[in-house]
Protein backbone atom coordinates (compact mmCIF):
# COMPACT_ATOMS: atom_id res chain seq x y z
CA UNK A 1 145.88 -105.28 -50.79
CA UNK A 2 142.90 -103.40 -51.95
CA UNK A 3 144.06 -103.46 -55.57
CA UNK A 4 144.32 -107.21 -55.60
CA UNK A 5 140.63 -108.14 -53.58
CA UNK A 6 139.58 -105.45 -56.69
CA UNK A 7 141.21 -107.38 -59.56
CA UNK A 8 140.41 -110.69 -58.83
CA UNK A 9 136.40 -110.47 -59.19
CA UNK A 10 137.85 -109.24 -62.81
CA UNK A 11 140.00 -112.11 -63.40
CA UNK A 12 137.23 -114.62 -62.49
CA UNK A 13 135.01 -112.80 -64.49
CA UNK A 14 136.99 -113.11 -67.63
CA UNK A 15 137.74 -116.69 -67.13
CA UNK A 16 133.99 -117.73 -67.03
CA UNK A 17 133.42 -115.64 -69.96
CA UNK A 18 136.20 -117.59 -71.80
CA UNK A 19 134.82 -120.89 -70.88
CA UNK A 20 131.16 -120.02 -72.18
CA UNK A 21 132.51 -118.67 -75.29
CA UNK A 22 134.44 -122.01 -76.14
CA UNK A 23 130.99 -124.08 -75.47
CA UNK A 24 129.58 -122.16 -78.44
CA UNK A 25 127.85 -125.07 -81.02
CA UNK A 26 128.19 -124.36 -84.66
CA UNK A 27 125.80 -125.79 -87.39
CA UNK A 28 128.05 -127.15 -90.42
CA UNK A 29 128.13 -126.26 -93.78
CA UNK A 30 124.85 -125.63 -95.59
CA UNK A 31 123.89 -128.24 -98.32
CA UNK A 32 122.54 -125.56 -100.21
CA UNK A 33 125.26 -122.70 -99.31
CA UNK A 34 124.42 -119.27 -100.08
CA UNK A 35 126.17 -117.20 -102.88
CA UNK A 36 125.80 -113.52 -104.40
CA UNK A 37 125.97 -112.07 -107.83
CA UNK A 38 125.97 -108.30 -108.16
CA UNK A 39 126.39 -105.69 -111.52
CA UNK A 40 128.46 -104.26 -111.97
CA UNK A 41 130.72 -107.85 -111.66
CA UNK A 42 134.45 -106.15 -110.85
CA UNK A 43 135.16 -105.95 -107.38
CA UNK A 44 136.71 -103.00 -107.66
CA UNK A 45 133.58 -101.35 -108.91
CA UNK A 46 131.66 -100.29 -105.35
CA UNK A 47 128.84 -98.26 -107.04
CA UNK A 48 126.53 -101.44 -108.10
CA UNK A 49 123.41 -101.15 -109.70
CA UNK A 50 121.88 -104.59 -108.27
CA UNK A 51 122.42 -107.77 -105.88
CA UNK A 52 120.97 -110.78 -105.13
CA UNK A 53 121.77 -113.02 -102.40
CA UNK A 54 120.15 -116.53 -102.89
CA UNK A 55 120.79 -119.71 -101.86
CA UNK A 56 122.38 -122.50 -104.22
CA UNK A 57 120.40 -126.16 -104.80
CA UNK A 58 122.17 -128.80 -106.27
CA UNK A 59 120.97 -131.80 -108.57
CA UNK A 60 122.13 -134.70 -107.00
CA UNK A 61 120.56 -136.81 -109.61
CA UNK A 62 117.27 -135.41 -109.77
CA UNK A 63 115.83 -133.68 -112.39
CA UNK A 64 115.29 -129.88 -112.90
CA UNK A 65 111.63 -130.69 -113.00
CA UNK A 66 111.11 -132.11 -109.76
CA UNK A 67 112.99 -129.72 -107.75
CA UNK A 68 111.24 -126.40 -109.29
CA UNK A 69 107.97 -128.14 -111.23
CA UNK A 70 106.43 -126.01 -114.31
CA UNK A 71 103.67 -124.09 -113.47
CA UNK A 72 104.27 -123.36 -110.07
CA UNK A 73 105.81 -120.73 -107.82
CA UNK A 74 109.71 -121.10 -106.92
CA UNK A 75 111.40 -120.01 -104.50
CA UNK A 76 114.23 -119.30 -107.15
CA UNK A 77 116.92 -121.37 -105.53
CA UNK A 78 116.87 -123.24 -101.74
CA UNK A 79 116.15 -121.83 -98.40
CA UNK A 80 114.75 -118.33 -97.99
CA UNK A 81 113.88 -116.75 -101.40
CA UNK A 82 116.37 -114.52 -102.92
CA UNK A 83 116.67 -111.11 -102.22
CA UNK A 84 117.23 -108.63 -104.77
CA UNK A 85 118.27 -104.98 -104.47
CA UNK A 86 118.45 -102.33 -106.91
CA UNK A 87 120.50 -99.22 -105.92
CA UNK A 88 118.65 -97.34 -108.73
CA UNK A 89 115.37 -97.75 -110.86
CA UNK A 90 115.48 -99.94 -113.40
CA UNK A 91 113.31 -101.21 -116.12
CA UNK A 92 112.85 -105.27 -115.92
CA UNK A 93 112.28 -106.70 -118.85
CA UNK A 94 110.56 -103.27 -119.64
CA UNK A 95 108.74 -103.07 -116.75
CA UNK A 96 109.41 -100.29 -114.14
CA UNK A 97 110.99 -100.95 -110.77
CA UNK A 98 111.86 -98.69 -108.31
CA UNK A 99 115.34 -99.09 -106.14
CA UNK A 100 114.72 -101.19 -103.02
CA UNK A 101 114.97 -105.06 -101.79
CA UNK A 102 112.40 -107.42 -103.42
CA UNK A 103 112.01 -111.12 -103.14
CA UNK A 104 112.46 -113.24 -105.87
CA UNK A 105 110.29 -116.09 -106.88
CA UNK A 106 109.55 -117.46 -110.91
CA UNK A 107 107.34 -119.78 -111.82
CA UNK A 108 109.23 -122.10 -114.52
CA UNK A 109 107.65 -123.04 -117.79
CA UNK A 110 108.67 -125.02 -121.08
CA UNK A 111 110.02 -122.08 -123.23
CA UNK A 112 109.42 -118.95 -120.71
CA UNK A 113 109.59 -118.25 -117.05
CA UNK A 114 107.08 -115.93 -115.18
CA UNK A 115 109.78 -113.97 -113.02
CA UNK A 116 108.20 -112.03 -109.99
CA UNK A 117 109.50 -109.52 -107.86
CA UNK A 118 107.55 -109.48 -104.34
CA UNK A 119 107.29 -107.66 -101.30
CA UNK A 120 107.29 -110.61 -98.49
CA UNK A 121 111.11 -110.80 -97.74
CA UNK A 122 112.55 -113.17 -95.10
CA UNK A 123 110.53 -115.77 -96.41
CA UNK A 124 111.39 -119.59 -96.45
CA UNK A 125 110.79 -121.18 -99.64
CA UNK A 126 107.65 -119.90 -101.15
CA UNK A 127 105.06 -121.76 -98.93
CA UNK A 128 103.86 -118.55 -97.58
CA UNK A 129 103.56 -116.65 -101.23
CA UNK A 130 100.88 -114.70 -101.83
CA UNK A 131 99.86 -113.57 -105.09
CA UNK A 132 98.88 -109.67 -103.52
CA UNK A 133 102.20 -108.92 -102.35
CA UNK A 134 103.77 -108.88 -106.41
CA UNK A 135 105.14 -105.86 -107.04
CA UNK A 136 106.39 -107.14 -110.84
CA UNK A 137 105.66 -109.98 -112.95
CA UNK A 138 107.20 -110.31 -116.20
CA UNK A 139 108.01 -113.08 -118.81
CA UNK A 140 111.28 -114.14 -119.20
CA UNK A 141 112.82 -116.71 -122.24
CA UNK A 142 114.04 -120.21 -121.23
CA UNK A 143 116.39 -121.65 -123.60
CA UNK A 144 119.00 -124.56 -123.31
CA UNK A 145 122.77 -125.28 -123.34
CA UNK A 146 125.01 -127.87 -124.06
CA UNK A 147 126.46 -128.09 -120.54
CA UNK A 148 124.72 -128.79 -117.57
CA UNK A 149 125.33 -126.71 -114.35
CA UNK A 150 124.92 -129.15 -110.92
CA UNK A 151 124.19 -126.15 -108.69
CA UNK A 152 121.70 -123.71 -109.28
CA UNK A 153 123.51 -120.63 -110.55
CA UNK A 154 123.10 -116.67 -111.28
CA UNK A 155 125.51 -114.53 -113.15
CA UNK A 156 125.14 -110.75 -114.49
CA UNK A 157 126.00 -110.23 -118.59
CA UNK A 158 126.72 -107.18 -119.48
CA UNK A 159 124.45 -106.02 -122.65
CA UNK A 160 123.99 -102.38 -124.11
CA UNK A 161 122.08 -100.20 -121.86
CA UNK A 162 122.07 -102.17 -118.96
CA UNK A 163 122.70 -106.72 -117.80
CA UNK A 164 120.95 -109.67 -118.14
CA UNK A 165 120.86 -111.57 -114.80
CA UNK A 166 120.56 -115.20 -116.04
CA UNK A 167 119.70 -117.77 -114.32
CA UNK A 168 121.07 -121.02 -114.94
CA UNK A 169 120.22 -124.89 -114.05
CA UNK A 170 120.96 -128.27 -115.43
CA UNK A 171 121.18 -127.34 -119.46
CA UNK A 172 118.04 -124.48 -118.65
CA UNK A 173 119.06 -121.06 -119.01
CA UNK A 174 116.89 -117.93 -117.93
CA UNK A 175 118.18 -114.32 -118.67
CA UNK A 176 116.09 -111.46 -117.10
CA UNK A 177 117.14 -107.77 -119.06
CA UNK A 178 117.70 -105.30 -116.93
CA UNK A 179 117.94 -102.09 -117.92
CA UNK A 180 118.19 -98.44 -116.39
């Protein structure tokens, strides 16, 4: 008798846990989902040099311009601003940078971007940048290409000494060297 007056305080118990649990709400898929590129790109390679996580705008019929205007700071994507790590230090586009998590913002221009590596992480967008939290700022070529990308992309190519993270928009293309 005293086993069952003990068990049943355990069964209720578990059923009111399984009701709460099934009430859960669940937002539903981000417009602007969040991806990841990483170098080295093979899976199978664990030992990576650098990540970003970063979230993924698309077009939608607007123009490049209007969603990240030249001139001013970008968030580099939608949401939070990306976050980069480097597992080692590198050299961005010849400028030093130690291993650790940075934000990344840019600042988009005609025929170069200013790319900038900053300390404020967990930040949405890049209404709360502040020029005094840079670590690195460094010029980066814009070019074009014959197909347009929809989403706002970022992709690792592997180059001698090191990868170009480019970044890659409508028929824009942005590739950062990194080297180490």
């Amino acid at each position: 008798m005293m086993k069952r007056l003990f068990a049943l305080p355990l069964v209720l118990t578990i059923v009111l846990m399984s009701t709460t649990v099934t009430a859960q709400k669940f937002s539903g898929l981000d417009k602007s989902p969040m991806d990841m590129a990483s170098f080295p790109t093979d899976y199978k390679v664990s030992d990576k040099v650098v990540r970003i996580i970063y979230g993924r705008p698309q077009l939608k019929s607007r123009t490049l311009a209007e969603l990240a205007p030249v001139g001013q700071v970008w968030r580099t994507g939608a949401n939070e601003a990306p976050e980069i790590t480097f597992y080692q230090d590198v050299k961005v586009a010849g400028t030093d940078v130690q291993a650790g998590t940075y934000a990344l913002l840019t600042i988009p221009g005609e025929d170069e971007w200013t790319v900038i590596l900053h300390k404020g992480l967990n930040e949405w967008g890049s209404y709360f940048y502040k020029d005094s939290n840079d670590i690195v700022r460094v010029k980066a070529a814009a070019s074009t290409d014959g197909t347009s990308l929809e989403e706002f992309s970022i992709a690792f190519k592997e180059v001698d000494g090191g990868a170009h993270m480019v970044m890659g928009w409508d028929t824009t293309r942005v590739a950062v060297p990194i080297m180490w």
